[in-house]
N, C-alpha and C. Protein backbone atom coordinates (compact mmCIF):
# COMPACT_ATOMS: atom_id res chain seq x y z
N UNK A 1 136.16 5.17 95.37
CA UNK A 1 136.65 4.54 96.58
C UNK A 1 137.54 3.35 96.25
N UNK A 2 137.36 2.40 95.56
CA UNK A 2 137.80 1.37 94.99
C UNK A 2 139.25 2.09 94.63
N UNK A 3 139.56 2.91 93.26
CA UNK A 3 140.44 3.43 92.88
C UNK A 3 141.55 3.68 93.62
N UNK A 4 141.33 4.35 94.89
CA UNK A 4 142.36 4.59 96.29
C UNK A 4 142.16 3.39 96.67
N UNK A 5 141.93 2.32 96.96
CA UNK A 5 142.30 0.87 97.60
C UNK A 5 143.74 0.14 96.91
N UNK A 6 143.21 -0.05 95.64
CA UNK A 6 143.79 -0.28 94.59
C UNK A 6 145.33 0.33 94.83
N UNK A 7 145.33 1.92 94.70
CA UNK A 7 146.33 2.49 94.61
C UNK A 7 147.08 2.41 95.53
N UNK A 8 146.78 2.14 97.29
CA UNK A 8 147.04 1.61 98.51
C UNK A 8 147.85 0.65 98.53
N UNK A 9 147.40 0.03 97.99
CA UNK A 9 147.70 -1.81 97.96
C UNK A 9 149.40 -1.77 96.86
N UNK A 10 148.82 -1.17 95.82
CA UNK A 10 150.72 -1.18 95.35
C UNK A 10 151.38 -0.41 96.22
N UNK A 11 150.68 0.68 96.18
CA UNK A 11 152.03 1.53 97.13
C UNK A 11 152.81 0.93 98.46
N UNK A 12 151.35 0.09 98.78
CA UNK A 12 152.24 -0.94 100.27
C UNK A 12 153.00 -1.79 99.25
N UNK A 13 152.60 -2.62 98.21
CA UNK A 13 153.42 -3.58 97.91
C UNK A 13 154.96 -3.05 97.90
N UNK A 14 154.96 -1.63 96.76
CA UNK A 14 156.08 -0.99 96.86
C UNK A 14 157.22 -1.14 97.83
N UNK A 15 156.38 -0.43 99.22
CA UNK A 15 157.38 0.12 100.33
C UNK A 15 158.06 -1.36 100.85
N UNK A 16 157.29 -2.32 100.39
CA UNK A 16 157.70 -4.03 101.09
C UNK A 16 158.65 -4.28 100.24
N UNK A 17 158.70 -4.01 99.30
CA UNK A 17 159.79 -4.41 98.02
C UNK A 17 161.15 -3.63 98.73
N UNK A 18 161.15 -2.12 98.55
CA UNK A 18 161.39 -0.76 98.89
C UNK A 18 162.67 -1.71 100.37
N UNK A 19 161.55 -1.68 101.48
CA UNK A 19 162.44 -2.05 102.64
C UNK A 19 162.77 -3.17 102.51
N UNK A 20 162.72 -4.50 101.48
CA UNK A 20 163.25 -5.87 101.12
C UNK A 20 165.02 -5.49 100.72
N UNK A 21 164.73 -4.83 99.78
CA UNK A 21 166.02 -4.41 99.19
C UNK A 21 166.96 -3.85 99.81
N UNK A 22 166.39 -2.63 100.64
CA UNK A 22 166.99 -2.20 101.79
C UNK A 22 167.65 -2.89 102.76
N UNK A 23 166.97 -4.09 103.16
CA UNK A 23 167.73 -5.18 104.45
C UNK A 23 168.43 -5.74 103.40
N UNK A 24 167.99 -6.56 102.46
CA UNK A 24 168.74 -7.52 101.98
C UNK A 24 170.06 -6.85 100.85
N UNK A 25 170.57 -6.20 101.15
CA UNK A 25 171.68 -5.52 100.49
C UNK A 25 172.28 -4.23 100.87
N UNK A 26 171.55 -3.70 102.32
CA UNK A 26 172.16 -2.54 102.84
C UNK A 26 172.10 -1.29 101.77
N UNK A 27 171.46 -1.34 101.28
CA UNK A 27 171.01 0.19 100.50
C UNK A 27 170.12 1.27 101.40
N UNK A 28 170.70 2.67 100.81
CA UNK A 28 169.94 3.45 101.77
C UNK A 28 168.64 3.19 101.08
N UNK A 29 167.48 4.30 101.32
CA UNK A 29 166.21 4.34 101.44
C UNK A 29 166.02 4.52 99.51
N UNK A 30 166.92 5.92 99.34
CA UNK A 30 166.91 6.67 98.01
C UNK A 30 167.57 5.44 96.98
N UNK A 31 168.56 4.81 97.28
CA UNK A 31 168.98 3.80 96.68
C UNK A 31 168.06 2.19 96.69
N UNK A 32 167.46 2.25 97.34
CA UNK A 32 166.29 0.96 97.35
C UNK A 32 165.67 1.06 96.69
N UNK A 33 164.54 2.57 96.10
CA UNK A 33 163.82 3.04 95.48
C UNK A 33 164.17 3.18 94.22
N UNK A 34 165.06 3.67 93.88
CA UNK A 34 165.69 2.91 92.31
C UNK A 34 165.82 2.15 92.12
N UNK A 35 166.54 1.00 92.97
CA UNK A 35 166.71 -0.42 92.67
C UNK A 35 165.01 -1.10 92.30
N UNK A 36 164.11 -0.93 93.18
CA UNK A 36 162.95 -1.62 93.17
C UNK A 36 162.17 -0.78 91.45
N UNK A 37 162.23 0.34 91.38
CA UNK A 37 161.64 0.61 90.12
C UNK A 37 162.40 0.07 89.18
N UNK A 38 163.92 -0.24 88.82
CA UNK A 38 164.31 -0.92 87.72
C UNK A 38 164.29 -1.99 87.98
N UNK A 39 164.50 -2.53 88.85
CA UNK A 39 164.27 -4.32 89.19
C UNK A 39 162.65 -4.45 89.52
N UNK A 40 161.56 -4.28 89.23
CA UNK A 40 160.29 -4.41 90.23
C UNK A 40 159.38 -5.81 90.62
N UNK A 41 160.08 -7.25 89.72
CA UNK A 41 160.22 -7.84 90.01
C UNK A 41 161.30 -8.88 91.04
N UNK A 42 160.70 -9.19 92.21
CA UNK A 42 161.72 -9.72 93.11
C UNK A 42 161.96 -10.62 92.43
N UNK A 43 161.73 -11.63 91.27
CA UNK A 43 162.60 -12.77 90.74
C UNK A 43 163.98 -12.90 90.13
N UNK A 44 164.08 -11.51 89.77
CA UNK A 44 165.23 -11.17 89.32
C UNK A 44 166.70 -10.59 89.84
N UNK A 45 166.11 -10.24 91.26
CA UNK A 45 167.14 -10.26 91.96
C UNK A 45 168.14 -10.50 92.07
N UNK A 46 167.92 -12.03 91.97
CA UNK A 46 169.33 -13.07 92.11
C UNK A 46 170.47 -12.71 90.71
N UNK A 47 169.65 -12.65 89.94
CA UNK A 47 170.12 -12.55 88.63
C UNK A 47 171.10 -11.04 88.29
N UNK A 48 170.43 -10.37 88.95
CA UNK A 48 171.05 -8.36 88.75
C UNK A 48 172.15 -8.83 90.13
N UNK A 49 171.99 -9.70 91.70
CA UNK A 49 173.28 -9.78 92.58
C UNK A 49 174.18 -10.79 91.88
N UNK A 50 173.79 -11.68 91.05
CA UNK A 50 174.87 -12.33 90.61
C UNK A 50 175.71 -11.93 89.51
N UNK A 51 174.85 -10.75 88.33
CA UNK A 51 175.77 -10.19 87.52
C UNK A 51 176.75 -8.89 88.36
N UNK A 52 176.33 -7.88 89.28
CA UNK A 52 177.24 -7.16 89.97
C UNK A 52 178.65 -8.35 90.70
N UNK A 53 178.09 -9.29 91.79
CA UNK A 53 179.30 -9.70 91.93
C UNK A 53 180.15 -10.07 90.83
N UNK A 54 179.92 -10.97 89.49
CA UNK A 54 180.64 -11.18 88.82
C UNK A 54 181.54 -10.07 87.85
N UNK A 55 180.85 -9.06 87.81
CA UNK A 55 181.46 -7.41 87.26
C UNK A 55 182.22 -6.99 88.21
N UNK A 56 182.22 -7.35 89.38
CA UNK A 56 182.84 -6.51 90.47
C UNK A 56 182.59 -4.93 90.80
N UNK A 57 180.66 -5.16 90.86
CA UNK A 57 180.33 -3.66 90.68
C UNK A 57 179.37 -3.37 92.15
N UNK A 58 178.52 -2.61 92.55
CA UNK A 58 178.13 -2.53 93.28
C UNK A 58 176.92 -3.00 92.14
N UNK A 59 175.64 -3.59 93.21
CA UNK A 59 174.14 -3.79 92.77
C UNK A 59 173.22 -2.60 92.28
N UNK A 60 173.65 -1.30 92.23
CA UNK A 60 173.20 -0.23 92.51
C UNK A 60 173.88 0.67 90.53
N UNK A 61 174.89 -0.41 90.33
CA UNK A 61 175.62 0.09 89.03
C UNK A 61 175.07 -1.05 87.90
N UNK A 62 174.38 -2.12 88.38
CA UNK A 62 173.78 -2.80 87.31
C UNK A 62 172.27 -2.61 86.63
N UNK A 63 171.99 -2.25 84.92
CA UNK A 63 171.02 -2.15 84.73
C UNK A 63 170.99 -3.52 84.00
N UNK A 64 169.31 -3.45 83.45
CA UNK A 64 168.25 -4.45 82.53
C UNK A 64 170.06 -5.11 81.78
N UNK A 65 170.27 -4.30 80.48
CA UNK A 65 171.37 -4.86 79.68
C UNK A 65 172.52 -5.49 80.35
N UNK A 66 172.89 -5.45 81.59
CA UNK A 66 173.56 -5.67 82.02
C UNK A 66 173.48 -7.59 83.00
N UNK A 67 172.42 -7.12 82.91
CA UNK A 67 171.82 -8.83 83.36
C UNK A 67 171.44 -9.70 82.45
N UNK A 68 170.90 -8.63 81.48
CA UNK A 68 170.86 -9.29 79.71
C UNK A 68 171.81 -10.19 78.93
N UNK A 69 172.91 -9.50 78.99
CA UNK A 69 173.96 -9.73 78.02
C UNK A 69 174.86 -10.61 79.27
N UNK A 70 174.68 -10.66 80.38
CA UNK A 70 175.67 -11.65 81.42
C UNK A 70 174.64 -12.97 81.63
N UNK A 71 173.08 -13.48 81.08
CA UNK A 71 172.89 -14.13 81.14
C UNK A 71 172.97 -15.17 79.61
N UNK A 72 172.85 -14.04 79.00
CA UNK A 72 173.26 -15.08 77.82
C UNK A 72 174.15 -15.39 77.03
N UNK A 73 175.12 -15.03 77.97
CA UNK A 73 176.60 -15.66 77.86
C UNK A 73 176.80 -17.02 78.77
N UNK A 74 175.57 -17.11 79.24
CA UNK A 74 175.77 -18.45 80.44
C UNK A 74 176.27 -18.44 81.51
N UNK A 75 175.95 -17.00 81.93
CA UNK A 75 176.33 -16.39 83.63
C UNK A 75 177.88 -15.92 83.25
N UNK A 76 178.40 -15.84 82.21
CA UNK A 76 179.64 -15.78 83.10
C UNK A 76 180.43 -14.21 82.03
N UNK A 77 181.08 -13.51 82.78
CA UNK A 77 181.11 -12.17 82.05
C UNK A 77 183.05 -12.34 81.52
N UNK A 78 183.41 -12.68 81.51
CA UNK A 78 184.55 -12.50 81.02
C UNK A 78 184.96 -14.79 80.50
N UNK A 79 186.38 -14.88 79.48
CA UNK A 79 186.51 -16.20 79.20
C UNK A 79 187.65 -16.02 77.99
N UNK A 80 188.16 -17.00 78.06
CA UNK A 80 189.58 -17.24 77.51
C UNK A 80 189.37 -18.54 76.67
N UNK A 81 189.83 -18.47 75.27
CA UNK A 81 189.86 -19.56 74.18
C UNK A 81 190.87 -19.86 73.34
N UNK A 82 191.40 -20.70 73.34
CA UNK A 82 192.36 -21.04 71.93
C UNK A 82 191.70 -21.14 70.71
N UNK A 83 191.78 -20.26 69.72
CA UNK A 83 191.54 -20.55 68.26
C UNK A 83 192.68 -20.47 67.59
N UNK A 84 191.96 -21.29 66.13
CA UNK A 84 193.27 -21.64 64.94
C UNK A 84 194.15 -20.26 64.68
N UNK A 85 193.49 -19.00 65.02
CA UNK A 85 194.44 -17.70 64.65
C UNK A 85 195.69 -17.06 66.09
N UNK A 86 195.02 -17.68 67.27
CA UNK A 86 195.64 -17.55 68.54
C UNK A 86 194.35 -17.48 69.98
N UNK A 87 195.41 -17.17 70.77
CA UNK A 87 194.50 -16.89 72.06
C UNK A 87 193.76 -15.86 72.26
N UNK A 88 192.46 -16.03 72.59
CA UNK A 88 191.22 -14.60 72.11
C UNK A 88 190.67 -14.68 73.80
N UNK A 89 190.99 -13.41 74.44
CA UNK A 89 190.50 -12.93 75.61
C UNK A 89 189.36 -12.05 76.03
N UNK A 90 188.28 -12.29 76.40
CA UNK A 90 187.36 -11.11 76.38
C UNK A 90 186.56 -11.26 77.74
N UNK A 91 186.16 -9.99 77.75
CA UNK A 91 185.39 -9.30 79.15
C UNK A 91 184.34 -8.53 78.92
N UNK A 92 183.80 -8.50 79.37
CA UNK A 92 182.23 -7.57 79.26
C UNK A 92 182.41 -6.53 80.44
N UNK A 93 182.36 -5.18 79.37
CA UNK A 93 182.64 -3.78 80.39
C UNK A 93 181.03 -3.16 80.01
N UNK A 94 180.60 -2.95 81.73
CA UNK A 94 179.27 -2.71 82.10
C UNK A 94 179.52 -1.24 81.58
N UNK A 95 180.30 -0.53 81.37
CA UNK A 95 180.55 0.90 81.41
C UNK A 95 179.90 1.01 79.82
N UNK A 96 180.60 0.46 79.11
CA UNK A 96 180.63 0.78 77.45
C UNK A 96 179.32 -0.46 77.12
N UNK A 97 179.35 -1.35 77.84
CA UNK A 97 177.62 -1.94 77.50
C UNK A 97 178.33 -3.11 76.03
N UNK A 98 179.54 -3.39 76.08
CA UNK A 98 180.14 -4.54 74.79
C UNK A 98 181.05 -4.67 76.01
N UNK A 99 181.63 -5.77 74.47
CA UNK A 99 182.41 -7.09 75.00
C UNK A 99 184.58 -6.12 74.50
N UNK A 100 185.11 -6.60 75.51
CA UNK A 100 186.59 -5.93 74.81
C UNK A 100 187.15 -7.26 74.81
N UNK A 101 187.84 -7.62 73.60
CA UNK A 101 188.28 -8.63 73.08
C UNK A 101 189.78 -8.25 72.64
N UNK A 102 190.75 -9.29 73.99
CA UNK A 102 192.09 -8.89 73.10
C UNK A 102 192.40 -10.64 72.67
N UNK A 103 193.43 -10.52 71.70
CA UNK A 103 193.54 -11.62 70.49
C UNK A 103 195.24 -11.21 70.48
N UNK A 104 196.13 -11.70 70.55
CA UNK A 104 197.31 -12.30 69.94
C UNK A 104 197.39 -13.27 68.74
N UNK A 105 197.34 -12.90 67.70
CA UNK A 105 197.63 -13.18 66.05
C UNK A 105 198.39 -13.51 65.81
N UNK A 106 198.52 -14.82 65.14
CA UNK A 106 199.63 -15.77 65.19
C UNK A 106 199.78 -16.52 63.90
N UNK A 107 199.23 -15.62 63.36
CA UNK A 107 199.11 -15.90 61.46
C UNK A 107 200.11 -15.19 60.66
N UNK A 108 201.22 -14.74 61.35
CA UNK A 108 202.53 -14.75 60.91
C UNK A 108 203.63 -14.41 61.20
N UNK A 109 204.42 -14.18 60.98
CA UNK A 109 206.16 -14.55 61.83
C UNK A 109 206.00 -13.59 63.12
N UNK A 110 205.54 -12.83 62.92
CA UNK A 110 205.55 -12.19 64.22
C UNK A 110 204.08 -11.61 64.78
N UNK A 111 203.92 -12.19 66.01
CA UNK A 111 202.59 -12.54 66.92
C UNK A 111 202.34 -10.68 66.90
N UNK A 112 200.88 -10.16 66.81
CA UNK A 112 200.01 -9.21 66.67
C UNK A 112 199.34 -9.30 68.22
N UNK A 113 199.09 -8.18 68.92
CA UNK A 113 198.08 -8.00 69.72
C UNK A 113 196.76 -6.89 69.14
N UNK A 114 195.66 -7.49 69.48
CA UNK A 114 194.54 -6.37 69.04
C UNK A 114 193.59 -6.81 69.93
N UNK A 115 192.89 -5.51 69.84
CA UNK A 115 191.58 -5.17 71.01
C UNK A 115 190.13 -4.91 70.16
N UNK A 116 189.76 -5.73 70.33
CA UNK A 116 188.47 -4.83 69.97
C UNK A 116 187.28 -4.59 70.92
N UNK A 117 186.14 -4.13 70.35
CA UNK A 117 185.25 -3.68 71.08
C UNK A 117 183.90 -4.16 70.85
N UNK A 118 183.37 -5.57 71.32
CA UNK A 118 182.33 -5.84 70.23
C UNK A 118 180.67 -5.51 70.70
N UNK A 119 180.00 -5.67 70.33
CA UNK A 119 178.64 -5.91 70.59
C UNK A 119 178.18 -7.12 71.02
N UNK A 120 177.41 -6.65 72.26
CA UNK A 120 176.85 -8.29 72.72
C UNK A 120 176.11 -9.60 71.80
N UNK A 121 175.55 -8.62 70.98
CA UNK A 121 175.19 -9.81 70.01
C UNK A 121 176.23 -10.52 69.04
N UNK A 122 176.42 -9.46 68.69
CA UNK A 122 177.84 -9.70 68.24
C UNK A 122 178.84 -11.23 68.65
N UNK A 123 179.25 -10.40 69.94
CA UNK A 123 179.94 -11.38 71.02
C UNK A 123 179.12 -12.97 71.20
N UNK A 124 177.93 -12.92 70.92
CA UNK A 124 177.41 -14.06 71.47
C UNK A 124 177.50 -15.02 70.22
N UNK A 125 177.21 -14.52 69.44
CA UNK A 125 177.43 -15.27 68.01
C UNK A 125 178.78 -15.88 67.39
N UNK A 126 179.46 -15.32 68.31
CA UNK A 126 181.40 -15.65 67.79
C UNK A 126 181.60 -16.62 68.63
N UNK A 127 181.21 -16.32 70.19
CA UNK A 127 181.19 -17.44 71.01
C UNK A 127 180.45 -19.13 70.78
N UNK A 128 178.93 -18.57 70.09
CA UNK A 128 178.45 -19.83 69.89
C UNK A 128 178.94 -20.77 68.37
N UNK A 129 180.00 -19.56 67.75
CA UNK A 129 180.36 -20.57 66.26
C UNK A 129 181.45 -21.28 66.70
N UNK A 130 181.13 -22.36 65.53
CA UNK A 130 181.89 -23.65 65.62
C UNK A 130 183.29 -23.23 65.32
N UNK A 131 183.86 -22.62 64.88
CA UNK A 131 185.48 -21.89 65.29
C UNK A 131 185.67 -20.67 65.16
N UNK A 132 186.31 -20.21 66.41
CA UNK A 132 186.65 -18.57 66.60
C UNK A 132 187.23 -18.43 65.69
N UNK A 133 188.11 -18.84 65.40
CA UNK A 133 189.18 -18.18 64.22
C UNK A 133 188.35 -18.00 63.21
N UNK A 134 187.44 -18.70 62.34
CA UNK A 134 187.15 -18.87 61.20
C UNK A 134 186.44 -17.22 61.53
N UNK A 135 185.57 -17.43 62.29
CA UNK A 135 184.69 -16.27 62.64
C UNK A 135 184.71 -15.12 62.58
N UNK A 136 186.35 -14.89 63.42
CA UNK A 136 187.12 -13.48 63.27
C UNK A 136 187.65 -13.67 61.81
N UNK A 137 187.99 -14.55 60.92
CA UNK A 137 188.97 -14.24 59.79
C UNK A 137 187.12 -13.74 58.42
N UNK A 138 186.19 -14.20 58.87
CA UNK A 138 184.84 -14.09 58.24
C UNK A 138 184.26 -12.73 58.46
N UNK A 139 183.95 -12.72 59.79
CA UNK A 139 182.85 -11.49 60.12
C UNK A 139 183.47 -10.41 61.04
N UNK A 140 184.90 -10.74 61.29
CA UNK A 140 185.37 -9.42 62.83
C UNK A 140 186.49 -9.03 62.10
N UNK A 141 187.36 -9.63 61.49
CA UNK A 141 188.54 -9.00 60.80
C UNK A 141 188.19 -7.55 59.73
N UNK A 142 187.39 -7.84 58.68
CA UNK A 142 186.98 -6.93 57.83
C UNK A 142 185.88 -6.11 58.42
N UNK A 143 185.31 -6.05 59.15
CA UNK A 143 184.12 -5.70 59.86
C UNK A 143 184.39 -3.69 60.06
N UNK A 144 184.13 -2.86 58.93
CA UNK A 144 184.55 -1.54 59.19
C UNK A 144 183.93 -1.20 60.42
N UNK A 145 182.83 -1.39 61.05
CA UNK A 145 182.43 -0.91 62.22
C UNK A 145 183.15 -0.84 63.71
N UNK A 146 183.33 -2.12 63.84
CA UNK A 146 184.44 -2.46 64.66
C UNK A 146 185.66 -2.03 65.01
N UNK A 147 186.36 -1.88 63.68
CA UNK A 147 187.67 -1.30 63.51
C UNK A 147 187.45 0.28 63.43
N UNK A 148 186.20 0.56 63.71
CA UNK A 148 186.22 2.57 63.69
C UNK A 148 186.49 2.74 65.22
N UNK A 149 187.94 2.90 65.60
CA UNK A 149 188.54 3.90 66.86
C UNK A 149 187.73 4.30 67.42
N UNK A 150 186.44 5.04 66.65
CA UNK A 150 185.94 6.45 67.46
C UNK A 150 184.21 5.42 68.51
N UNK A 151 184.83 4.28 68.14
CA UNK A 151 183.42 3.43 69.14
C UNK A 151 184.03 2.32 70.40
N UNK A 152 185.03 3.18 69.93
CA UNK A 152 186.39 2.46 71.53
C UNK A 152 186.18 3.38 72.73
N UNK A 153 185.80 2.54 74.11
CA UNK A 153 185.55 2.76 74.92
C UNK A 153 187.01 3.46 75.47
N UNK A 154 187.53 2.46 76.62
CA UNK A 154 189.04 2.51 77.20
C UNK A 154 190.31 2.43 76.53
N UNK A 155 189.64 1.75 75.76
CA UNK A 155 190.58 0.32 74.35
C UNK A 155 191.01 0.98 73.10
N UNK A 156 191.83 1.09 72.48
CA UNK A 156 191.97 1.26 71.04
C UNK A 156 191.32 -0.17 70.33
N UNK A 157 190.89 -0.18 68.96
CA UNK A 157 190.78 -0.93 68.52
C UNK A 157 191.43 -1.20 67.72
N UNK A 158 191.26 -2.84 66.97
CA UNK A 158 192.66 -2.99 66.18
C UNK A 158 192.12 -3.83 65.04
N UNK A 159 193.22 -4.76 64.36
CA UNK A 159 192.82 -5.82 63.30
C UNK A 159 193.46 -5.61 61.66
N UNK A 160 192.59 -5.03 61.17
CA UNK A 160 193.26 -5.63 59.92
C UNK A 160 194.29 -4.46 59.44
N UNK A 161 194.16 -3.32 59.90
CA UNK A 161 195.30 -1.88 59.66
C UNK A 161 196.17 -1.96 60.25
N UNK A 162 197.17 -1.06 60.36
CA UNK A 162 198.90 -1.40 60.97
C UNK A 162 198.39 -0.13 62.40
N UNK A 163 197.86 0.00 62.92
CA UNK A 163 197.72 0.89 64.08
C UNK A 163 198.16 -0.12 65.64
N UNK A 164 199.37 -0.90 65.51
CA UNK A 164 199.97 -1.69 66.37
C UNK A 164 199.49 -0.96 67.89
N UNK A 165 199.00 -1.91 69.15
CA UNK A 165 198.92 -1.63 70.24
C UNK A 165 200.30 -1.22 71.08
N UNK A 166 199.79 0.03 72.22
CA UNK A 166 200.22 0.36 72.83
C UNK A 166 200.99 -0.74 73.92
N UNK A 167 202.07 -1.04 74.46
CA UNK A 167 201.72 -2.79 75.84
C UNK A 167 201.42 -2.09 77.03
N UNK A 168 201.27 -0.33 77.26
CA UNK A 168 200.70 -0.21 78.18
C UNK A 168 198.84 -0.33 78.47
N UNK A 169 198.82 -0.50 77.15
CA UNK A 169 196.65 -1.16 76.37
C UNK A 169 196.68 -2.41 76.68
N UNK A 170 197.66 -3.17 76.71
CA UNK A 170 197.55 -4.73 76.88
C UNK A 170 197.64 -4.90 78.40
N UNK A 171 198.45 -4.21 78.74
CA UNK A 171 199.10 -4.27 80.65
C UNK A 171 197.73 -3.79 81.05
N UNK A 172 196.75 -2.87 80.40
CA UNK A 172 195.92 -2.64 81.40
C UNK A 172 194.43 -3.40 81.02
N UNK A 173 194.97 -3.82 79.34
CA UNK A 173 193.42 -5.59 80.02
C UNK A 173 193.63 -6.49 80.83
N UNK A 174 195.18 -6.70 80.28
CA UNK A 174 195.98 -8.04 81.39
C UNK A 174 195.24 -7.75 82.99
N UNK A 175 195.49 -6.72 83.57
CA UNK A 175 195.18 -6.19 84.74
C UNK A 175 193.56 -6.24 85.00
N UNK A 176 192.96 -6.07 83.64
CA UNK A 176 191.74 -6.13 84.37
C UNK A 176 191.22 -7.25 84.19
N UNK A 177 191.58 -7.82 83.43
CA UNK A 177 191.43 -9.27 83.15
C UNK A 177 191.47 -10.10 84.25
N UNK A 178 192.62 -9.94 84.69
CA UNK A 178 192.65 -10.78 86.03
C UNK A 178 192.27 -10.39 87.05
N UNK A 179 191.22 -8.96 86.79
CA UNK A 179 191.19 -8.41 88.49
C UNK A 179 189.73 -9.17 88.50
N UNK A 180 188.90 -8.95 87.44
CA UNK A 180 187.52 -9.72 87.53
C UNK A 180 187.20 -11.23 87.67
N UNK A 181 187.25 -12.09 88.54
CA UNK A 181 187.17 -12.99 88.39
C UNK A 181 185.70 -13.91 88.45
């Protein structure tokens, strides 16, 4: 008897979660019910609506990694830096689950564009060292993983080989670059 009380009692908690999500974000019924099993804490909420708005995704396209890797970047999914090698641009694509990093190279007579594709940990560790440049000329320049094409999402990847970018690859980070704000 106990056992069915028990089992009662979540299943109501459930459906309260269930129709929470439902009002508070206009999801159908089938779409609430996913949301509440991968989110099943309501504390986190805020955290999974504030990484979709900042992706420019629906709430319904954000998982766990995705609130993961946008909180410990310090909320914020995309950011622009001057380092000693040039200007290093990057965005976090929920699709491919890394960071796409384009860089204009300015380490000799004539300025380089490259893309890469990094890993969030990755990404977080370049961000928190004391100079980008040094970082990329240390651990992202030679880095064979990185530079393997075949783990490029949208992006070609680039860096230390002569496989020069496309500017219709650049026109379309530029573009998304600025579409995410």
């Amino acid at each position: 008897m106990k056992k069915f009380m028990v089992a009662d009692l979540v299943k109501d908690l459930k459906e309260d979660k269930i129709l929470r999500a439902m009002e508070k974000y206009g999801l159908s019924r089938a779409n609430a019910e996913i949301f509440v099993d991968n989110f099943p804490n309501e504390s986190t909420w805020a955290d999974v609506e504030a990484t979709a708005e900042s992706l420019g995704v629906d709430i319904t396209d954000v998982e766990d990694d995705d609130v993961e890797n946008y909180m410990e970047m310090g909320g914020i999914n995309k950011g622009e830096l001057e380092s000693s090698v040039g200007p290093i641009q990057w965005l976090y694509d929920n699709k491919a689950k890394a960071y796409i990093v384009y860089m204009v190279l300015k380490i000799s007579d004539k300025p380089r564009d490259i893309i890469y594709n990094i890993e969030p940990s990755i990404m977080k560790e370049w961000i928190d060292s004391e100079s980008m440049g040094e970082y990329w000329n240390n651990r992202i320049r030679s880095n064979k993983d990185i530079e393997n094409a075949a783990s490029s999402s949208d992006f070609p990847i680039g860096g230390c080989n002569d496989n020069l970018l496309d500017p219709s690859v650049v026109s379309r980070f530029n573009t998304r670059f600025v579409a995410i704000s």
